[in-house]
PDB file of N, CA and C in Angstrom:
ATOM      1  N   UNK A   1      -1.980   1.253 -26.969  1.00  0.00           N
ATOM      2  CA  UNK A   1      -2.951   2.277 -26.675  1.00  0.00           C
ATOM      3  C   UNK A   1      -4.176   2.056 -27.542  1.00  0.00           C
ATOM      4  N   UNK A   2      -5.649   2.579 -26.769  1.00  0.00           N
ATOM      5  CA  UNK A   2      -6.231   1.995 -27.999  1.00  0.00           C
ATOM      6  C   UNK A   2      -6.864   3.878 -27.589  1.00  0.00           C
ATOM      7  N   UNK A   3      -7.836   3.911 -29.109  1.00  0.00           N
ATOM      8  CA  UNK A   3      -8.719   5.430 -28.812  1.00  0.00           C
ATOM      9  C   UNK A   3     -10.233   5.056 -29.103  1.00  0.00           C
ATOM     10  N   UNK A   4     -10.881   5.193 -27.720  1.00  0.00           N
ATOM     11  CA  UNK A   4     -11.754   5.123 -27.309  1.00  0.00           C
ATOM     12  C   UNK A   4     -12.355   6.724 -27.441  1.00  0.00           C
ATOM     13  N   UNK A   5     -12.783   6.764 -28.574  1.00  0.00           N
ATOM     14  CA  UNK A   5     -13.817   7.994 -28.999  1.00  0.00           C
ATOM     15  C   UNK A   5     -12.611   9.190 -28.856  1.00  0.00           C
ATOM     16  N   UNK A   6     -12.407  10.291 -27.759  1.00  0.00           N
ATOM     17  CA  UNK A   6     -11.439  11.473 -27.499  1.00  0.00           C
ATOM     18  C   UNK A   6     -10.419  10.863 -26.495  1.00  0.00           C
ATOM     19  N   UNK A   7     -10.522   9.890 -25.380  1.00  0.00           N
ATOM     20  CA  UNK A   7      -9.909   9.187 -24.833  1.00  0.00           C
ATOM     21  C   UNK A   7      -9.016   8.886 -25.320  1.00  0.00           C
ATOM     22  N   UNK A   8      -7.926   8.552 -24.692  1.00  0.00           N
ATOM     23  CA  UNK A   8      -6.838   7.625 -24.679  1.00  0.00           C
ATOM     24  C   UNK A   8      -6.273   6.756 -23.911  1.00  0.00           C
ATOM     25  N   UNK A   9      -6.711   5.597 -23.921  1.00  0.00           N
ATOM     26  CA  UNK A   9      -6.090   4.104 -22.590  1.00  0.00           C
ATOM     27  C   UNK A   9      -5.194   3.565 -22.719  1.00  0.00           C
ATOM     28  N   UNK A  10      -4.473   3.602 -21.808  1.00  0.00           N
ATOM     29  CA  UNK A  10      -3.106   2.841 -21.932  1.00  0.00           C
ATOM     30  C   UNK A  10      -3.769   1.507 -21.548  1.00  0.00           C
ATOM     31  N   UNK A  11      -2.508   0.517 -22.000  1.00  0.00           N
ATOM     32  CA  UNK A  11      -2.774  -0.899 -22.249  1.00  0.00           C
ATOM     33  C   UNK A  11      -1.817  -1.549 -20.576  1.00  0.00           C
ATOM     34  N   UNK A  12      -1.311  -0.520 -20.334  1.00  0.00           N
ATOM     35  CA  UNK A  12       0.087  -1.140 -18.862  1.00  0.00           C
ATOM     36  C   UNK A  12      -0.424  -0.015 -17.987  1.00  0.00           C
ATOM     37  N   UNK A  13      -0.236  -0.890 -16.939  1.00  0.00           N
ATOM     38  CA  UNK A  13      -0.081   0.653 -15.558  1.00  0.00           C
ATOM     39  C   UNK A  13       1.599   0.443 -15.007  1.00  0.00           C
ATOM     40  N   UNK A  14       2.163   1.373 -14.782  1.00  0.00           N
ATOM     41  CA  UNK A  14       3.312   2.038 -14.020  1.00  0.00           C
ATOM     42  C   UNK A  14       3.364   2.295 -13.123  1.00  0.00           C
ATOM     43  N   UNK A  15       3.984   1.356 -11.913  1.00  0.00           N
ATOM     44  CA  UNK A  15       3.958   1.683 -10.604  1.00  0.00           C
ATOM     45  C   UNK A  15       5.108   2.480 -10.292  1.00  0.00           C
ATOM     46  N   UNK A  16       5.151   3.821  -9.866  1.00  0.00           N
ATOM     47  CA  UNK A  16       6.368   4.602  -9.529  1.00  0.00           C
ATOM     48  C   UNK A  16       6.992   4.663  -8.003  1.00  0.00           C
ATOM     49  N   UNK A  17       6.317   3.460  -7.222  1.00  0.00           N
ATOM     50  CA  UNK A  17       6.465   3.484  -6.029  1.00  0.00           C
ATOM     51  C   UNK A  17       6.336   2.337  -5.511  1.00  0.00           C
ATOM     52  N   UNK A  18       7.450   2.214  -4.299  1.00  0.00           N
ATOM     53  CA  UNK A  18       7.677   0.343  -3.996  1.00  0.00           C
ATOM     54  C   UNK A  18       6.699   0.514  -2.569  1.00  0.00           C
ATOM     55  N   UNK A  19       6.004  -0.801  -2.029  1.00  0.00           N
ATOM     56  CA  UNK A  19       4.934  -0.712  -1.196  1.00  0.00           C
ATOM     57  C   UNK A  19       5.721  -0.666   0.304  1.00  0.00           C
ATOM     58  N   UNK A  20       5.095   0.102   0.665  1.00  0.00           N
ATOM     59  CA  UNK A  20       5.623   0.940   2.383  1.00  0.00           C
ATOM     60  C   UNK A  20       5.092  -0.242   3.219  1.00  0.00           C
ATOM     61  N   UNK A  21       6.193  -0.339   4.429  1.00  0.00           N
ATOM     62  CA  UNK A  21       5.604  -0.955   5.429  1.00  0.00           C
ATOM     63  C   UNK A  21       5.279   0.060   6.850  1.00  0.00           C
ATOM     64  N   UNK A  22       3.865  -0.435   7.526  1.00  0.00           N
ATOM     65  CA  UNK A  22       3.534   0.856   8.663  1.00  0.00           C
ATOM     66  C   UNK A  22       4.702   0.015  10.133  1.00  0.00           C
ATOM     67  N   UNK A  23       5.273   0.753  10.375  1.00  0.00           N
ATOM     68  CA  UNK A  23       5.917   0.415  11.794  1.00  0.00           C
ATOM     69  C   UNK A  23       5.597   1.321  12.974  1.00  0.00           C
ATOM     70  N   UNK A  24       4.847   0.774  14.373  1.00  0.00           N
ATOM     71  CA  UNK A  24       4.932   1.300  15.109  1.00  0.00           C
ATOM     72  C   UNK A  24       5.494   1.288  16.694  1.00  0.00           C
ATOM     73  N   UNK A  25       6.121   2.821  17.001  1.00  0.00           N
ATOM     74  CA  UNK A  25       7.109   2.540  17.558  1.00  0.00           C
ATOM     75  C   UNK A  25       6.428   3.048  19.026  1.00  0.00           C
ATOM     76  N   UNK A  26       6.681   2.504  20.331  1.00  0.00           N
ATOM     77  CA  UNK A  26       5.861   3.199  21.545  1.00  0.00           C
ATOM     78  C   UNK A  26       6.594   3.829  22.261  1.00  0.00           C
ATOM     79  N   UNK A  27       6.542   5.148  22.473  1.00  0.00           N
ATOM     80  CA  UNK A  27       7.647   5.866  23.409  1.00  0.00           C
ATOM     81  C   UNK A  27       6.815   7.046  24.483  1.00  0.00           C
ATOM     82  N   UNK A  28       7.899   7.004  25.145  1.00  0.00           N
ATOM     83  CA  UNK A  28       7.321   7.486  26.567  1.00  0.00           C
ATOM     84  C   UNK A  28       7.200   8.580  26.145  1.00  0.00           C
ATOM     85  N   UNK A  29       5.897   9.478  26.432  1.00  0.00           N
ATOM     86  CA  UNK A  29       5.540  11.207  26.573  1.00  0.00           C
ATOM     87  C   UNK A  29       6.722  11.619  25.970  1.00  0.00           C
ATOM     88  N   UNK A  30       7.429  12.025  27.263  1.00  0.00           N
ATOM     89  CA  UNK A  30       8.600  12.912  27.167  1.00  0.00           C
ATOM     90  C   UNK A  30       9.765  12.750  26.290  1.00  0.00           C
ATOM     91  N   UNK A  31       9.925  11.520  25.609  1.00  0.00           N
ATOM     92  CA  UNK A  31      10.969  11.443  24.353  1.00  0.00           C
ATOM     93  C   UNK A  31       9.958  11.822  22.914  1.00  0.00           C
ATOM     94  N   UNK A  32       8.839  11.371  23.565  1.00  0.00           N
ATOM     95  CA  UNK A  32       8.164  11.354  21.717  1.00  0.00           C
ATOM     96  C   UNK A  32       7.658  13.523  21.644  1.00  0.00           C
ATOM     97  N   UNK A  33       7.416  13.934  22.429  1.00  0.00           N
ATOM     98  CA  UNK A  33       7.516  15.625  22.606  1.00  0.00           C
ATOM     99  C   UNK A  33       9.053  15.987  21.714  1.00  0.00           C
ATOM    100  N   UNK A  34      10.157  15.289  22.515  1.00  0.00           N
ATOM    101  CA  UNK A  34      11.487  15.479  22.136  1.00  0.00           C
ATOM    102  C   UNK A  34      11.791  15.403  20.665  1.00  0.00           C
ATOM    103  N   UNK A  35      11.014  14.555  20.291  1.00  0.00           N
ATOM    104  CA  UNK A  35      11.241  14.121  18.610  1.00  0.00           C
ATOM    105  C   UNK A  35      10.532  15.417  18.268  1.00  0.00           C
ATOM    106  N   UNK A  36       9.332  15.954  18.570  1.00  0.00           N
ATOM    107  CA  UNK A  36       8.345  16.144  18.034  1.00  0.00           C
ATOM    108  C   UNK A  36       9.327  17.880  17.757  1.00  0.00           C
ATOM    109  N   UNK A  37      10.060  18.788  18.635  1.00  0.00           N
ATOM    110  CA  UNK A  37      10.647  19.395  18.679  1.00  0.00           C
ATOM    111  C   UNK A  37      11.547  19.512  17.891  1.00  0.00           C
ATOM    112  N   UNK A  38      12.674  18.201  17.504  1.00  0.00           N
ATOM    113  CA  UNK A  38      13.282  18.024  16.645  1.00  0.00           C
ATOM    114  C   UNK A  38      12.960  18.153  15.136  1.00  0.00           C
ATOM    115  N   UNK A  39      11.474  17.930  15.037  1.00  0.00           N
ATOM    116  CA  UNK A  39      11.007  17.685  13.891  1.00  0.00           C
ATOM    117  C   UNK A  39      10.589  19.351  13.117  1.00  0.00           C
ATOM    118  N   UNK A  40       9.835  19.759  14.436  1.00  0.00           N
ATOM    119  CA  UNK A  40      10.026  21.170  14.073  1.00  0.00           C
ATOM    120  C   UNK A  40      10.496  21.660  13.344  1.00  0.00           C
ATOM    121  N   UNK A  41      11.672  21.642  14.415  1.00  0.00           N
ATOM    122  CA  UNK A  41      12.544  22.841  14.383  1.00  0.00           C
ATOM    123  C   UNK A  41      13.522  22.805  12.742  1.00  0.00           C
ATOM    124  N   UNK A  42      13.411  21.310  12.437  1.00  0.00           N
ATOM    125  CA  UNK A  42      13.941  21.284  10.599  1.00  0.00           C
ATOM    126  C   UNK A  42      12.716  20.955   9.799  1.00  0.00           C
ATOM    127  N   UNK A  43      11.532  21.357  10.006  1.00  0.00           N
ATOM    128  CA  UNK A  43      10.514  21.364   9.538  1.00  0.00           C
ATOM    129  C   UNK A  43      10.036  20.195   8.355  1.00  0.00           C
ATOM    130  N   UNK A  44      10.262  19.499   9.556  1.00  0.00           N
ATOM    131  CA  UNK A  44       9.625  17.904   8.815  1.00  0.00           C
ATOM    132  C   UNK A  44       8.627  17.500   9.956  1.00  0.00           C
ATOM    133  N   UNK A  45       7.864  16.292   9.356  1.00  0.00           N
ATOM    134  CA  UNK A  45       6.692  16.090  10.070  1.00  0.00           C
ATOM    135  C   UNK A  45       7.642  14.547  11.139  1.00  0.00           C
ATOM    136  N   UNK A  46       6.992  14.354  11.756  1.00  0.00           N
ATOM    137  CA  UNK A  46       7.586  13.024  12.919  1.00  0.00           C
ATOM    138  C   UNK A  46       7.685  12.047  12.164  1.00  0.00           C
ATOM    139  N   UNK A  47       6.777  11.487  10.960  1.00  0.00           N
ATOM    140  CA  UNK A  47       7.684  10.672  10.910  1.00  0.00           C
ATOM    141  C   UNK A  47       8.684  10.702   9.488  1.00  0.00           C
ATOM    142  N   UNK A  48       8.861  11.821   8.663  1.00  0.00           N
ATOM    143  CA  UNK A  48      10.209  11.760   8.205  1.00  0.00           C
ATOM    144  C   UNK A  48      11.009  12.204   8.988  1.00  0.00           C
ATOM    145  N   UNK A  49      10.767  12.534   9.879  1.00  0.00           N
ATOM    146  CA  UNK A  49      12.230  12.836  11.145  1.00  0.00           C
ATOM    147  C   UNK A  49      12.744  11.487  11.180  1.00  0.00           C
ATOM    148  N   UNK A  50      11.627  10.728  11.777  1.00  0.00           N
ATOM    149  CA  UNK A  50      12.154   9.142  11.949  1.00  0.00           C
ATOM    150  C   UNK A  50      12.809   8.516  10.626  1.00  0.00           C
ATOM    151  N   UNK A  51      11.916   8.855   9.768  1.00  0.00           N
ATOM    152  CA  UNK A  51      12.356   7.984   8.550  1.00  0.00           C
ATOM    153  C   UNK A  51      13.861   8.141   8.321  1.00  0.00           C
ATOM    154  N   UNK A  52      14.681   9.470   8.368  1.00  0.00           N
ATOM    155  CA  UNK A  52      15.593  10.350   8.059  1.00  0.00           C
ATOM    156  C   UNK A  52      16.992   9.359   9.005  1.00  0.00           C
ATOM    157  N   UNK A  53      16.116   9.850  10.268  1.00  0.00           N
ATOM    158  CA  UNK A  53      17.083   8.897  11.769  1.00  0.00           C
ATOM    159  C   UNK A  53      17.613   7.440  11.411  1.00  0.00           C
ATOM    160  N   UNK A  54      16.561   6.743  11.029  1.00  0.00           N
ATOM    161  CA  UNK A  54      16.487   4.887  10.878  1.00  0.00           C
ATOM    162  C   UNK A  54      17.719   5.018   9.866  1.00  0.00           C
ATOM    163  N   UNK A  55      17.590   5.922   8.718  1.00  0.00           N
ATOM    164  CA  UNK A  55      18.346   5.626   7.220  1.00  0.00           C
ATOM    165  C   UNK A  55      19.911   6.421   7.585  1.00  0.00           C
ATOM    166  N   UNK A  56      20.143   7.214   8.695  1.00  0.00           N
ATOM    167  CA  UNK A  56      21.220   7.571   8.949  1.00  0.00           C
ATOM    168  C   UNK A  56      22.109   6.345   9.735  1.00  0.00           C
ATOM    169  N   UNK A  57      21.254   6.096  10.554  1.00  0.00           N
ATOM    170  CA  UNK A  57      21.847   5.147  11.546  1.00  0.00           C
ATOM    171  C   UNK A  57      21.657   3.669  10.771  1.00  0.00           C
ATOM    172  N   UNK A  58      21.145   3.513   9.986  1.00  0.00           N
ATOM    173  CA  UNK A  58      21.580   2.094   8.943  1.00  0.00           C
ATOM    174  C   UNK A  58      22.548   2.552   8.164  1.00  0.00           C
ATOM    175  N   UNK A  59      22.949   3.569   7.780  1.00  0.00           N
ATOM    176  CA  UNK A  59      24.022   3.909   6.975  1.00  0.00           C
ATOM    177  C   UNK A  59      25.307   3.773   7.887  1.00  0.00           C
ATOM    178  N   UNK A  60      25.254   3.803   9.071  1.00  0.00           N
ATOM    179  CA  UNK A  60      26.404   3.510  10.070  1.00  0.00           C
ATOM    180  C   UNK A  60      27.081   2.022  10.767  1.00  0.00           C
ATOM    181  N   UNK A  61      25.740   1.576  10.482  1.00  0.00           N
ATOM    182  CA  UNK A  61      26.158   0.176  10.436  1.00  0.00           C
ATOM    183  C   UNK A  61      26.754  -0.789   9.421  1.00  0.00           C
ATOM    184  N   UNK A  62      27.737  -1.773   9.936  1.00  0.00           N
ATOM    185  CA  UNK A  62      29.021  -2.172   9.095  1.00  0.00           C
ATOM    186  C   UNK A  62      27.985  -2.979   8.429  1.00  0.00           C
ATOM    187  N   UNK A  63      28.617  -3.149   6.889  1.00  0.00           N
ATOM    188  CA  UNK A  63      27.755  -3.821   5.997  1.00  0.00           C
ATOM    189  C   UNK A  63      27.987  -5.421   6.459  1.00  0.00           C
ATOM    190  N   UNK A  64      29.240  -5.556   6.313  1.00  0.00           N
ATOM    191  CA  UNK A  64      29.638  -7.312   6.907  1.00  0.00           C
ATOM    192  C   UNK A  64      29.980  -7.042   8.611  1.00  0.00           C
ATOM    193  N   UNK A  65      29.551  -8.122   8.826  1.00  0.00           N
ATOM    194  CA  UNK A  65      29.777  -8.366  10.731  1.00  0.00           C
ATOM    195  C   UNK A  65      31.348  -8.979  10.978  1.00  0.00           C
ATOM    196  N   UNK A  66      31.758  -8.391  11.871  1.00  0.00           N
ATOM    197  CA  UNK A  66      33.161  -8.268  12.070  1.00  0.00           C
ATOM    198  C   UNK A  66      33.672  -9.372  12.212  1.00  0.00           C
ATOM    199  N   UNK A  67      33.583 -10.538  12.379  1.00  0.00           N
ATOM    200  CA  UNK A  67      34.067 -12.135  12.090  1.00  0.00           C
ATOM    201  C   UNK A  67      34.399 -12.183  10.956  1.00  0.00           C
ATOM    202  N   UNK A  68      33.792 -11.618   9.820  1.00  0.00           N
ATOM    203  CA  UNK A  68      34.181 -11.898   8.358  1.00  0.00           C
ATOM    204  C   UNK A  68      35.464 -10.601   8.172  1.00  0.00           C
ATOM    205  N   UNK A  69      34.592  -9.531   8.674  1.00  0.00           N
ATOM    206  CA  UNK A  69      36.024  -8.884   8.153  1.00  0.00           C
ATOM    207  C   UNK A  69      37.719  -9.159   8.925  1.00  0.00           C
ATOM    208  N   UNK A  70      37.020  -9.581  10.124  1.00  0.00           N
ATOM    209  CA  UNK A  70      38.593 -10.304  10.804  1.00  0.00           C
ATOM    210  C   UNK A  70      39.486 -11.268   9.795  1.00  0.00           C
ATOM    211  N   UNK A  71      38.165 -12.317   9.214  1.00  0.00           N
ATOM    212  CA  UNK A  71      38.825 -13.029   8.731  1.00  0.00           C
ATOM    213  C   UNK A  71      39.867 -12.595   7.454  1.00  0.00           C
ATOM    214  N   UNK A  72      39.090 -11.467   6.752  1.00  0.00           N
ATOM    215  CA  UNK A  72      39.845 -11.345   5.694  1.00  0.00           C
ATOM    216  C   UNK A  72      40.902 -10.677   5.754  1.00  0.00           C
ATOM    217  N   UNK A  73      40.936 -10.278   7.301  1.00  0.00           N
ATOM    218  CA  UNK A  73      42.458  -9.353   7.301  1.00  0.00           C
ATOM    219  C   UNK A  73      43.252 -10.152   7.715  1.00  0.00           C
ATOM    220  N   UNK A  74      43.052 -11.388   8.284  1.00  0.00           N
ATOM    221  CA  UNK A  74      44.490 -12.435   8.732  1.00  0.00           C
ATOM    222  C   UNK A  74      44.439 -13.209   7.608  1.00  0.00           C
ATOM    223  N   UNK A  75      44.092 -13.402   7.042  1.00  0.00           N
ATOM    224  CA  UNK A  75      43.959 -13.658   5.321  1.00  0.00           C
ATOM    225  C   UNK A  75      44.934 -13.166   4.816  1.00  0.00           C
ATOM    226  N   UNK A  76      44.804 -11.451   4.689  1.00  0.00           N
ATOM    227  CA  UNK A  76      45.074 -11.185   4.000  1.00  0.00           C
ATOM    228  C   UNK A  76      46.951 -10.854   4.372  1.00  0.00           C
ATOM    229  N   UNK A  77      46.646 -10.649   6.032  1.00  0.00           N
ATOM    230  CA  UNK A  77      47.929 -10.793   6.624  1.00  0.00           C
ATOM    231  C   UNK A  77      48.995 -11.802   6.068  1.00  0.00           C
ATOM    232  N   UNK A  78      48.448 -13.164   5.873  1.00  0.00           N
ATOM    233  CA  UNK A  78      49.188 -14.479   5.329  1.00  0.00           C
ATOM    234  C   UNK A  78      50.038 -13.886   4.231  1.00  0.00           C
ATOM    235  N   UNK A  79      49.976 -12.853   3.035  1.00  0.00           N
ATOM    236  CA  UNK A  79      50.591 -12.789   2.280  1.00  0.00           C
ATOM    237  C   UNK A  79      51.821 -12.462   2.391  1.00  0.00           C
ATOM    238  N   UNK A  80      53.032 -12.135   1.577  1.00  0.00           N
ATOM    239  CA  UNK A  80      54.607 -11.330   1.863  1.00  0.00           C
ATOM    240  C   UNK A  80      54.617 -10.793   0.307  1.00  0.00           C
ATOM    241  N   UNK A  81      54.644  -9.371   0.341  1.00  0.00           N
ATOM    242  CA  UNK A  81      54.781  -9.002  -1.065  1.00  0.00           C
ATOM    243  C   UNK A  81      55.757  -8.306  -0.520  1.00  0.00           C
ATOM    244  N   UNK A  82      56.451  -7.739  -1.238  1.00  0.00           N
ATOM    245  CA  UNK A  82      57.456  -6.898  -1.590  1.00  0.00           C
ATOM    246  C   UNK A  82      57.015  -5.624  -1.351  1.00  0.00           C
ATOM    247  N   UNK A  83      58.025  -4.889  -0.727  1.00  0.00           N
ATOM    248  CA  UNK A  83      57.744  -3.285  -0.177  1.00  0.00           C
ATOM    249  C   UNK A  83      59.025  -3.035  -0.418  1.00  0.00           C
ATOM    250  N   UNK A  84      58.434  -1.291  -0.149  1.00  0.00           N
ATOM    251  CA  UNK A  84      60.008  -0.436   0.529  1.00  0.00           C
ATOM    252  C   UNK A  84      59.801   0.815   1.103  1.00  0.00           C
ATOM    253  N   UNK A  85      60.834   1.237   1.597  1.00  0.00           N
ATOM    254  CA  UNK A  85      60.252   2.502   2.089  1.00  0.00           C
ATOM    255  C   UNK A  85      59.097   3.563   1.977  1.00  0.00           C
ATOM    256  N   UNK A  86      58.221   4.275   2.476  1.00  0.00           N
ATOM    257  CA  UNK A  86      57.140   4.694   1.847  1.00  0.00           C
ATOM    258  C   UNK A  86      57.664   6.254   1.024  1.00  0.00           C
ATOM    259  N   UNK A  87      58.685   6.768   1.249  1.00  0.00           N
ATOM    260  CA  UNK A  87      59.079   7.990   0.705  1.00  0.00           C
ATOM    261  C   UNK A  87      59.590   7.354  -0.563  1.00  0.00           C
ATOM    262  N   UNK A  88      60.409   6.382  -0.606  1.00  0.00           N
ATOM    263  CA  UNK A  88      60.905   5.869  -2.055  1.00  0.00           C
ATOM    264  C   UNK A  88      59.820   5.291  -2.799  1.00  0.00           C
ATOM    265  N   UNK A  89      58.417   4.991  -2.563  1.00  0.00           N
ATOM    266  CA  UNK A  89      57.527   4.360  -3.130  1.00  0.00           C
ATOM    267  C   UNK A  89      56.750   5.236  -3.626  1.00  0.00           C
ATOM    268  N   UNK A  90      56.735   6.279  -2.887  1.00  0.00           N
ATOM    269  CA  UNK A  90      56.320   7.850  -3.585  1.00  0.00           C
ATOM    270  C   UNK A  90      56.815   8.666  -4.469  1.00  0.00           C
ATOM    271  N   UNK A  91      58.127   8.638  -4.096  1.00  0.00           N
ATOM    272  CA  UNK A  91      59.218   8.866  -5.559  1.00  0.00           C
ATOM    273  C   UNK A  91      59.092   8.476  -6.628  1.00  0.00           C
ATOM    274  N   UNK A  92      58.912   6.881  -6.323  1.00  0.00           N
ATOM    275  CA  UNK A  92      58.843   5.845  -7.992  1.00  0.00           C
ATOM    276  C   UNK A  92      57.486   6.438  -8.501  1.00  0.00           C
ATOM    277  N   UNK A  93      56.321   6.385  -7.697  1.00  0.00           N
ATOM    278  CA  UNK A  93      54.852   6.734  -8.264  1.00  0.00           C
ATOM    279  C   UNK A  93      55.129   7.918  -9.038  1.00  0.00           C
ATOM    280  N   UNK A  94      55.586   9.254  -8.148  1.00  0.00           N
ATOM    281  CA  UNK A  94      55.916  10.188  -8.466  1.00  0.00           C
ATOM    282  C   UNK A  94      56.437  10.338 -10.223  1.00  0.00           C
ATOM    283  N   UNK A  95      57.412   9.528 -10.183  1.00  0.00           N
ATOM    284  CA  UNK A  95      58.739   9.577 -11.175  1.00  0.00           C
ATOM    285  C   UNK A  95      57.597   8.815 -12.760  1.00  0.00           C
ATOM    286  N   UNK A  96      57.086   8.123 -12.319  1.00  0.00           N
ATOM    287  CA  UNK A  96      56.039   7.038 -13.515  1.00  0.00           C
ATOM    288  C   UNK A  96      55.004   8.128 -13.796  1.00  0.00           C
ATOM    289  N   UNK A  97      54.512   9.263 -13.018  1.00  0.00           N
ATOM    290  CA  UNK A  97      53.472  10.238 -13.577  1.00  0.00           C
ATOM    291  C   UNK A  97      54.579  11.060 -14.691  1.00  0.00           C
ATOM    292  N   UNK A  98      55.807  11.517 -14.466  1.00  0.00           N
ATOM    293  CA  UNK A  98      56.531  11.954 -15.404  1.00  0.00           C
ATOM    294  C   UNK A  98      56.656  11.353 -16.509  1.00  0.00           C
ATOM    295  N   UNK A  99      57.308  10.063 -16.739  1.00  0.00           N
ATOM    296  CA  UNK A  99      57.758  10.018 -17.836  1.00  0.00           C
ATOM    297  C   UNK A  99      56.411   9.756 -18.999  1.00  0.00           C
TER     298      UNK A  99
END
């Protein structure tokens, strides 16, 4: 910092925000009204409605694409461990929180 007479200057700037990209999307009259209703009615503007929509529906999509996760379940199928009944395996769990 330096002091410039009553001033004070910082020596760094702080960016508190990562840079936005503009996307635009073209929709017919009657769906983009539809949004526009939606947006309303939870009183957000159109496009954090959208913004809100995109980040729900990426949250629904599988992180790995289903070839990989196939693979890792016949993978994982290949193994033979040792089991037993699931009521006696609950017992033992059960019985190990006791002692």
């Amino acid at each position: 910092m330096r002091d410039c007479g009553h001033a004070v200057l910082l020596d760094r700037v702080c960016h508190t925000h990562t840079v936005s990209k503009r996307l635009q999307v073209l929709l017919p009259e009657p769906e983009f009204s539809e949004i526009q209703r939606f947006a309303r009615r939870e009183r957000l503007t159109v496009g954090e409605w959208v913004r809100q929509a995109l980040r729900e529906a990426r949250l629904r999509q599988p992180v790995n694409d289903p070839g990989t996760k196939l693979k890792a379940i016949r993978r994982a199928a290949e193994y033979s461990f040792p089991t037993a009944d699931i009521d006696r395996m609950l017992g033992e769990i059960e019985r190990g929180y006791q002692d």
